[in-house]
C-alpha atoms as a PDB file:
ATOM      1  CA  UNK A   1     -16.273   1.922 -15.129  1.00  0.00           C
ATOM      2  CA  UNK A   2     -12.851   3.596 -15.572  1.00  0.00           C
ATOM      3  CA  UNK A   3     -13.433   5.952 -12.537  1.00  0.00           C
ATOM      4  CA  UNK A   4     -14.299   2.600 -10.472  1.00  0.00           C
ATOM      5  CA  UNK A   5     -10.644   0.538 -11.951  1.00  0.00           C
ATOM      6  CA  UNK A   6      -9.334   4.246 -10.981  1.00  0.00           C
ATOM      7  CA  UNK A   7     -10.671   3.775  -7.141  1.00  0.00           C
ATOM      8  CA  UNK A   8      -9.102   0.513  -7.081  1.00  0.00           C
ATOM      9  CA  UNK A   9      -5.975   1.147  -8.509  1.00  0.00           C
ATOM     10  CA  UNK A  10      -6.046   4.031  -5.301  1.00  0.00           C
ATOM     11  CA  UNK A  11      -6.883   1.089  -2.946  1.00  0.00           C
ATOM     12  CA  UNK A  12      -3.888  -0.920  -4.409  1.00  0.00           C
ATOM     13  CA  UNK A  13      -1.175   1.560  -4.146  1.00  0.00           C
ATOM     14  CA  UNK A  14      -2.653   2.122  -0.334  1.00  0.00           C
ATOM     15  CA  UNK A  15      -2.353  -1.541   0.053  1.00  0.00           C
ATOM     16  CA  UNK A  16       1.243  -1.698  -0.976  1.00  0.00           C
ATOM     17  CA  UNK A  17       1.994   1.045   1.154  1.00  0.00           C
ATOM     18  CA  UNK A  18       1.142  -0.765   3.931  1.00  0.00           C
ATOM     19  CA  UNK A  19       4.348  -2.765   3.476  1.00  0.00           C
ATOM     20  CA  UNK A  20       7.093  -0.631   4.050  1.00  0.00           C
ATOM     21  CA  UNK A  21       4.443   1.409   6.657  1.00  0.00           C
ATOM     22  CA  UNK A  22       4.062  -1.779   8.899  1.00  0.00           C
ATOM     23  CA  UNK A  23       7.854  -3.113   8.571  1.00  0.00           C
ATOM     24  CA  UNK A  24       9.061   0.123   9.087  1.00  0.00           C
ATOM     25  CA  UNK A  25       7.058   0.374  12.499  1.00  0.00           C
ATOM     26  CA  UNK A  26       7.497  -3.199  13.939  1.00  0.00           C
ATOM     27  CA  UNK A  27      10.667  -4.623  11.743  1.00  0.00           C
ATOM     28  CA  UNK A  28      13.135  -3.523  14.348  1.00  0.00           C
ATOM     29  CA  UNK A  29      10.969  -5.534  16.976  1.00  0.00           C
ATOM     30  CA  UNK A  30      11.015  -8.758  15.031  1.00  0.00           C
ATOM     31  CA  UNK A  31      15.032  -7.809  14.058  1.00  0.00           C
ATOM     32  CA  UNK A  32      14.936  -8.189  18.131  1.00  0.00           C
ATOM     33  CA  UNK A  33      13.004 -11.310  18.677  1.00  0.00           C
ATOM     34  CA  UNK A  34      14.797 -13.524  15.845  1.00  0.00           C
ATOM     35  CA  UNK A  35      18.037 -12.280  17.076  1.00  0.00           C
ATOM     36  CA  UNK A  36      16.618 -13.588  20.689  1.00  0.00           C
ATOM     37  CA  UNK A  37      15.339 -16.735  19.373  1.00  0.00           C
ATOM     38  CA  UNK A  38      19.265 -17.346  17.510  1.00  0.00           C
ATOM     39  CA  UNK A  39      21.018 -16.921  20.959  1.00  0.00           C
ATOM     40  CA  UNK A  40      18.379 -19.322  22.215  1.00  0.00           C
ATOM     41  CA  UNK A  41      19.003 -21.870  19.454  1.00  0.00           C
ATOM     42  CA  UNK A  42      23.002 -20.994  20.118  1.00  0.00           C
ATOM     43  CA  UNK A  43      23.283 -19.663  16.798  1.00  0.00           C
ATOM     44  CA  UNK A  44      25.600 -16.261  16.341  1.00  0.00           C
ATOM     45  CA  UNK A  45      22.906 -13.131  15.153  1.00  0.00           C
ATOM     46  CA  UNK A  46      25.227 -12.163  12.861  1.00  0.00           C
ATOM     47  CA  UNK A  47      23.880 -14.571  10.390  1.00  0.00           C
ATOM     48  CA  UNK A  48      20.428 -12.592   9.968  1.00  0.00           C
ATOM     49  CA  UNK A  49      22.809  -9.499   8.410  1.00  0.00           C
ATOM     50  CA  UNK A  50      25.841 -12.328   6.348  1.00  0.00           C
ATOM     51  CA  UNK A  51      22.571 -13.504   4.613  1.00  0.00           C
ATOM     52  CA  UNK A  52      20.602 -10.679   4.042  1.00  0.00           C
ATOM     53  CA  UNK A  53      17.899 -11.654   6.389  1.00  0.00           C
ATOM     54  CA  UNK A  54      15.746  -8.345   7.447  1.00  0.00           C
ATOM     55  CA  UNK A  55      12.292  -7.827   9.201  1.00  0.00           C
ATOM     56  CA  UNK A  56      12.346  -3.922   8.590  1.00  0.00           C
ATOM     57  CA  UNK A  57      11.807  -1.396   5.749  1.00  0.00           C
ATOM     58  CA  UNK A  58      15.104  -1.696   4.035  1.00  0.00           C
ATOM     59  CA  UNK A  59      15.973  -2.158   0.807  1.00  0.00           C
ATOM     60  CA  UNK A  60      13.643  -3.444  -1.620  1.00  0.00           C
ATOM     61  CA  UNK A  61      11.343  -4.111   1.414  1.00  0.00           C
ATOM     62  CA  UNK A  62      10.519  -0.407   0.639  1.00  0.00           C
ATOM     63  CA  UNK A  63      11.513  -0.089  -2.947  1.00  0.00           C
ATOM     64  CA  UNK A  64       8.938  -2.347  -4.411  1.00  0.00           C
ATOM     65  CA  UNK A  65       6.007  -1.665  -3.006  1.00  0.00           C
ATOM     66  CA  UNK A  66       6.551   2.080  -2.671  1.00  0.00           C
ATOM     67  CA  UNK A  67       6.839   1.715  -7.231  1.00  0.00           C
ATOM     68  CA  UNK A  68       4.471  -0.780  -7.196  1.00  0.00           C
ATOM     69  CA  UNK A  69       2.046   1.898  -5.097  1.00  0.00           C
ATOM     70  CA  UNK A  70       2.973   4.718  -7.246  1.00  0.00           C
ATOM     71  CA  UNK A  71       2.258   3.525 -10.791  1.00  0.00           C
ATOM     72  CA  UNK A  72      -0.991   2.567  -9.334  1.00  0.00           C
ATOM     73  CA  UNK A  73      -1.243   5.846  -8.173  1.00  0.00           C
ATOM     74  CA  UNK A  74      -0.414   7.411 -11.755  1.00  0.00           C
ATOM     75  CA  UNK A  75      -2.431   4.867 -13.575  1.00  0.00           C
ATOM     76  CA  UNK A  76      -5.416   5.655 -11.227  1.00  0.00           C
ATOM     77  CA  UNK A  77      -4.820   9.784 -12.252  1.00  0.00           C
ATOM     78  CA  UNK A  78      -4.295   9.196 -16.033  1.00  0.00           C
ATOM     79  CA  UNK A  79      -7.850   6.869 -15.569  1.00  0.00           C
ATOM     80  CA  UNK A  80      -9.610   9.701 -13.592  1.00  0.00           C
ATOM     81  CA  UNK A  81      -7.543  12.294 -15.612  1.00  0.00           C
ATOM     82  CA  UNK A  82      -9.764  10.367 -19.175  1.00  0.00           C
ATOM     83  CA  UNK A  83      -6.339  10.106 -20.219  1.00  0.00           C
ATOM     84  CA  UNK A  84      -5.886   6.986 -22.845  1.00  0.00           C
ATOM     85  CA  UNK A  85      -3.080   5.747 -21.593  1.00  0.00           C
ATOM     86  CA  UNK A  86      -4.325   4.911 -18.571  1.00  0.00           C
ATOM     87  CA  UNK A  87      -6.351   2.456 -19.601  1.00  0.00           C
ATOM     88  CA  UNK A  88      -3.640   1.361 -21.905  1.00  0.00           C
ATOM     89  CA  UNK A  89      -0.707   0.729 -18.805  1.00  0.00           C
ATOM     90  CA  UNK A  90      -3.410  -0.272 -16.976  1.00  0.00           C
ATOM     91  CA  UNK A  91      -3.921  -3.264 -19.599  1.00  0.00           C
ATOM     92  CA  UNK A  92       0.548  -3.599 -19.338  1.00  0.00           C
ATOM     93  CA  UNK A  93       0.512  -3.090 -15.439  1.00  0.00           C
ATOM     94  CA  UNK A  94      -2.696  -4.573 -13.877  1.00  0.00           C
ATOM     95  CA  UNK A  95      -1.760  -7.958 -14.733  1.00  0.00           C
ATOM     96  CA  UNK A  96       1.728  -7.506 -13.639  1.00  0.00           C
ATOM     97  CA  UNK A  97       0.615  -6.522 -10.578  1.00  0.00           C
ATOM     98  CA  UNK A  98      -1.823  -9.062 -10.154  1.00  0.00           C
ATOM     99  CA  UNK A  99       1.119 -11.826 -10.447  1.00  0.00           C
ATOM    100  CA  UNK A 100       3.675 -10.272  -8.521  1.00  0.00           C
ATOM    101  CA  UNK A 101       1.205 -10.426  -5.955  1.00  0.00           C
ATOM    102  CA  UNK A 102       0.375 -14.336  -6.234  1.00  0.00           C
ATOM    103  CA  UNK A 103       4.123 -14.381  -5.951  1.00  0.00           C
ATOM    104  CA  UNK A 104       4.251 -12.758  -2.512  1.00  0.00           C
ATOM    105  CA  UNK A 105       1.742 -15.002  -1.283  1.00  0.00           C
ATOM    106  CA  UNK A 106       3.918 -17.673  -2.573  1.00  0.00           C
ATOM    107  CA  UNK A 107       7.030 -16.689  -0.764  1.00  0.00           C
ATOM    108  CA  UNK A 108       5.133 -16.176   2.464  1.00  0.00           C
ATOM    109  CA  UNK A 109       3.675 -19.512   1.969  1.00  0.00           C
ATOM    110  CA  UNK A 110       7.297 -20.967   1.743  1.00  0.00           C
ATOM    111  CA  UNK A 111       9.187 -18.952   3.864  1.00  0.00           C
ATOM    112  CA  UNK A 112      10.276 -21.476   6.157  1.00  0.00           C
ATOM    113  CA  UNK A 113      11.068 -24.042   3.108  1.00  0.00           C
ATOM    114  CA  UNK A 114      12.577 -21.267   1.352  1.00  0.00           C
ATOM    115  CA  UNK A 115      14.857 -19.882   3.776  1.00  0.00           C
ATOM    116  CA  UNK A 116      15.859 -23.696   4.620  1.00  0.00           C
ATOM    117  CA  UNK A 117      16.844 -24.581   1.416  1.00  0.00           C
ATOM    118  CA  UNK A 118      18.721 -21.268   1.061  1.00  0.00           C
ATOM    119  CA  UNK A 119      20.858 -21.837   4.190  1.00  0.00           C
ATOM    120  CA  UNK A 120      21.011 -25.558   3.016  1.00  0.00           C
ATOM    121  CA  UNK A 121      23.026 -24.213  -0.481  1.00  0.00           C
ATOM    122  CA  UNK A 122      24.978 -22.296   1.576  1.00  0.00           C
ATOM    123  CA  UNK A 123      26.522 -25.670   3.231  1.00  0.00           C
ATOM    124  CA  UNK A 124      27.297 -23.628   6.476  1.00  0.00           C
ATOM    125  CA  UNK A 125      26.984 -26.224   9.494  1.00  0.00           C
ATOM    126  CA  UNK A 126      25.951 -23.229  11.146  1.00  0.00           C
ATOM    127  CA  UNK A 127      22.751 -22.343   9.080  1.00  0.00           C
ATOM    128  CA  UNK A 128      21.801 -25.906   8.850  1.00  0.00           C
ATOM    129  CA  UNK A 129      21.166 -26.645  12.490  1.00  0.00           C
ATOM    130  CA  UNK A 130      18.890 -23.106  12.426  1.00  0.00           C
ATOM    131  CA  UNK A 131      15.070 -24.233  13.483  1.00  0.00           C
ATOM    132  CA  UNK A 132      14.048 -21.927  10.851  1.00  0.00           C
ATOM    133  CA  UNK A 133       9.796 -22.184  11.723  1.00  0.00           C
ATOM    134  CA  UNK A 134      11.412 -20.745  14.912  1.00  0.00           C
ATOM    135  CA  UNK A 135      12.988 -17.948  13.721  1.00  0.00           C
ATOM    136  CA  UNK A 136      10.669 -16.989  11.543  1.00  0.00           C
ATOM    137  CA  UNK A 137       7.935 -17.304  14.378  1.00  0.00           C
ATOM    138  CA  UNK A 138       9.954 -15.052  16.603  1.00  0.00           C
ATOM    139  CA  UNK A 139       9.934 -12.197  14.315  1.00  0.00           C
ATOM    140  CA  UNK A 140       6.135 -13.018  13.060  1.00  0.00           C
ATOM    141  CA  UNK A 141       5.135 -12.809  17.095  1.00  0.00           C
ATOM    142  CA  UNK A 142       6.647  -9.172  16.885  1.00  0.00           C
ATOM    143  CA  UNK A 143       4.468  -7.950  14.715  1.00  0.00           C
ATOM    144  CA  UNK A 144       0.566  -7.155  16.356  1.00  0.00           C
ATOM    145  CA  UNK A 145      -1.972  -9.596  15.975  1.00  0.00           C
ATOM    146  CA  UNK A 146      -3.360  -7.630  13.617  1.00  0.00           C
ATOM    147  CA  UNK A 147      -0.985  -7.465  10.876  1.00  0.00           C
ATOM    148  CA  UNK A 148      -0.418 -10.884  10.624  1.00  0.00           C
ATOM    149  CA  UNK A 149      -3.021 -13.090   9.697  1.00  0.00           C
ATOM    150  CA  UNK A 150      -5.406  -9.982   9.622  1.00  0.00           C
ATOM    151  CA  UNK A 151      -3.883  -7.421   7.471  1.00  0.00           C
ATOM    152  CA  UNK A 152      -1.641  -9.727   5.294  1.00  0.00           C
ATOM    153  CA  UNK A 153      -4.870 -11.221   4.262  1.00  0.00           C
ATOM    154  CA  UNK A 154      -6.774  -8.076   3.600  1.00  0.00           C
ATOM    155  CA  UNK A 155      -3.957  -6.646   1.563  1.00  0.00           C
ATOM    156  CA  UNK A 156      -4.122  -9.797  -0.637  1.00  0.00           C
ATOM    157  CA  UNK A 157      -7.731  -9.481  -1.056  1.00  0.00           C
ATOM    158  CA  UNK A 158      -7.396  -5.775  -2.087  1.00  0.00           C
ATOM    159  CA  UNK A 159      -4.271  -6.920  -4.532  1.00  0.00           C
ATOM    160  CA  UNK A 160      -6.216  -9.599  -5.666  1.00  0.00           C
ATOM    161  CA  UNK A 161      -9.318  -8.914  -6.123  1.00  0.00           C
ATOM    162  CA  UNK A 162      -8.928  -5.046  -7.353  1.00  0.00           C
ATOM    163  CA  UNK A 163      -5.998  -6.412  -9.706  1.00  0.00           C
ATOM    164  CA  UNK A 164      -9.560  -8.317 -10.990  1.00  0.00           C
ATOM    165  CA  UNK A 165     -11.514  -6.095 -11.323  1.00  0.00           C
ATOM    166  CA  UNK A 166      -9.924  -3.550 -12.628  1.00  0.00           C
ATOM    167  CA  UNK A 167      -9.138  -6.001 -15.381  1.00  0.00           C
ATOM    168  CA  UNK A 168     -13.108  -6.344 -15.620  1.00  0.00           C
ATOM    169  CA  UNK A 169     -13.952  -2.938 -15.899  1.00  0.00           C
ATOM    170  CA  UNK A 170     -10.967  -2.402 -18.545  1.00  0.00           C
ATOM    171  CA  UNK A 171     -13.180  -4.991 -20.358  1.00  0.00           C
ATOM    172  CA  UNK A 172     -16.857  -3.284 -19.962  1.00  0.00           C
ATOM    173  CA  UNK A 173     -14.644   0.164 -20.353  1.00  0.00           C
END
């Protein structure tokens, strides 16, 4: 059962990869296509960068998921390895994992809401008359059909349901 939790865990950290993989191919595209869709709306594209609005592999667009990919990746060798501890972090990580995903899902749920309300705190007449569904549609249409509903949803199936059971077979060890 461990060496199964230990192919999972693999198929996780491949899964978060995929993140910083895809952004980094097609962010600068969707950078492109919101900034269209501001000067469209009238709106100067300088906002995207004064509010730390990105599409590509920056920052902790890359971060996370690159350490969330590699302590799968160790967990999954300390599992293979018979190592105790990997079942042990597994039993600390898995479940962290398993929520932090549910909480991406969440924000890309409530993007548009989200990024609303954030412009709305800012109380910048400029970011309130933003059609945000817009933007955020511009840089989604970017991106290949395939990434977006497609691969988002097989990513959170992966997350999800390896997160799962791994869990499981940490149980039936």
């Amino acid at each position: 059962m461990i060496t199964f939790a230990a192919a999972l865990q693999l198929l996780i950290a491949l899964a978060f990869i995929s993140i910083p993989l895809v952004r980094h191919r097609y962010g600068g595209g969707a950078k492109e296509a919101a900034e269209a869709e501001l000067r469209r709306q009238g709106v100067p594209v300088t906002v995207l960068a004064e509010n730390k609005l990105s599409f590509d592999a920056s920052g902790h667009e890359t971060a996370v998921p690159a350490t969330v990919a590699l302590v799968m990746t160790i967990l999954a060798v300390l599992n293979l390895a018979g190592n105790a501890w990997g079942q042990t972090l597994s039993w600390v990580f898995q479940p962290i994992v398993l929520i932090g995903n549910f909480l991406i899902l969440y924000s890309q749920l409530t993007a548009a809401s989200s990024v609303r309300s954030a412009f709305e705190r800012k109380g910048d007449p400029t970011l309130r008359r933003i059609d945000v569904p817009a933007l955020l549609k511009a840089a989604e249409s970017a991106f290949p059909a395939w990434v977006m509903p497609i691969l988002q949803n097989i990513r959170h199936t992966v997350v999800i349901g390896g997160s799962v059971l791994v869990l499981a077979a940490l149980i039936l060890g």
